[in-house]
Protein backbone atom coordinates (compact mmCIF):
# COMPACT_ATOMS: atom_id res chain seq x y z
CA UNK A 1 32.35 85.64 113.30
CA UNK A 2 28.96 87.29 112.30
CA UNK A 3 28.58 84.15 109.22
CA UNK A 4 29.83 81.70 111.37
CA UNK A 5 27.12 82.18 113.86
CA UNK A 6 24.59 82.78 111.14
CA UNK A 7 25.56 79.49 109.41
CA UNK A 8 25.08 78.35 112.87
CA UNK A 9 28.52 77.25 113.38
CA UNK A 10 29.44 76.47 117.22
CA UNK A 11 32.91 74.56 116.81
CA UNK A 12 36.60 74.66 116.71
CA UNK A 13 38.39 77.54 115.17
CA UNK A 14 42.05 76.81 113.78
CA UNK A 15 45.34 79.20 114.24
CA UNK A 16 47.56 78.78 111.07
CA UNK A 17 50.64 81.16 112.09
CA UNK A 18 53.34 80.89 109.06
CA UNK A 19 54.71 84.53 109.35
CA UNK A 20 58.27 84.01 109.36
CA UNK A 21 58.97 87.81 110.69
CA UNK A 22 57.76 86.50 113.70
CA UNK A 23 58.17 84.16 116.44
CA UNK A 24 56.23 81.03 117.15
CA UNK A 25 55.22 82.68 120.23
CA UNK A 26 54.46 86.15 118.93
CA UNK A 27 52.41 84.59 116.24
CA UNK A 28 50.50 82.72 118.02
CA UNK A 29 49.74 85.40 120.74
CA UNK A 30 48.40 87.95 118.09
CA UNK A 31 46.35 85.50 116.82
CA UNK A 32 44.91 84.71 119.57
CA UNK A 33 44.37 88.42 120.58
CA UNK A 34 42.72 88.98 117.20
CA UNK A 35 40.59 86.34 117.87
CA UNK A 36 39.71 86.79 121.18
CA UNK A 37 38.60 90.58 120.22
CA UNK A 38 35.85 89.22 117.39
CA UNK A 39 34.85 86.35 119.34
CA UNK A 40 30.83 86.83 120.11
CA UNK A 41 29.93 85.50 123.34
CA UNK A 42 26.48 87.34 123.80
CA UNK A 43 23.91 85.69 122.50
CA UNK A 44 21.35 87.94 119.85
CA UNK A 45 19.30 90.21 121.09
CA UNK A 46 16.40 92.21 119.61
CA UNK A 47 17.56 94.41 116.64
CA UNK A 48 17.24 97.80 118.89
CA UNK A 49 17.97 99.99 115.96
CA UNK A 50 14.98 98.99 114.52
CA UNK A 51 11.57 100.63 114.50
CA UNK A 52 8.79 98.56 115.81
């Protein structure tokens, strides 16, 4: 998510689920669970850690 932003990329992001262990449903709910937990919705800040 970090190089998509830095590329300045601000568009659609695809789910291609083809695990056949598990169900459509399943699939597509951990998917979107993974990508809901790396999504950045904050914009930038200051870099804090670093010394004026």
């Amino acid at each position: 998510m970090s190089a998509l932003r830095i590329a300045g990329y601000d568009g659609v992001l695809s789910i291609e689920h083809e695990d056949g262990l598990l169900s459509i449903d399943e699939g597509l709910a951990k998917a979107v669970d993974v990508l809901q937990r790396v999504l950045l919705r904050e914009q930038p800040g200051e870099m804090w850690w670093a010394a004026p």
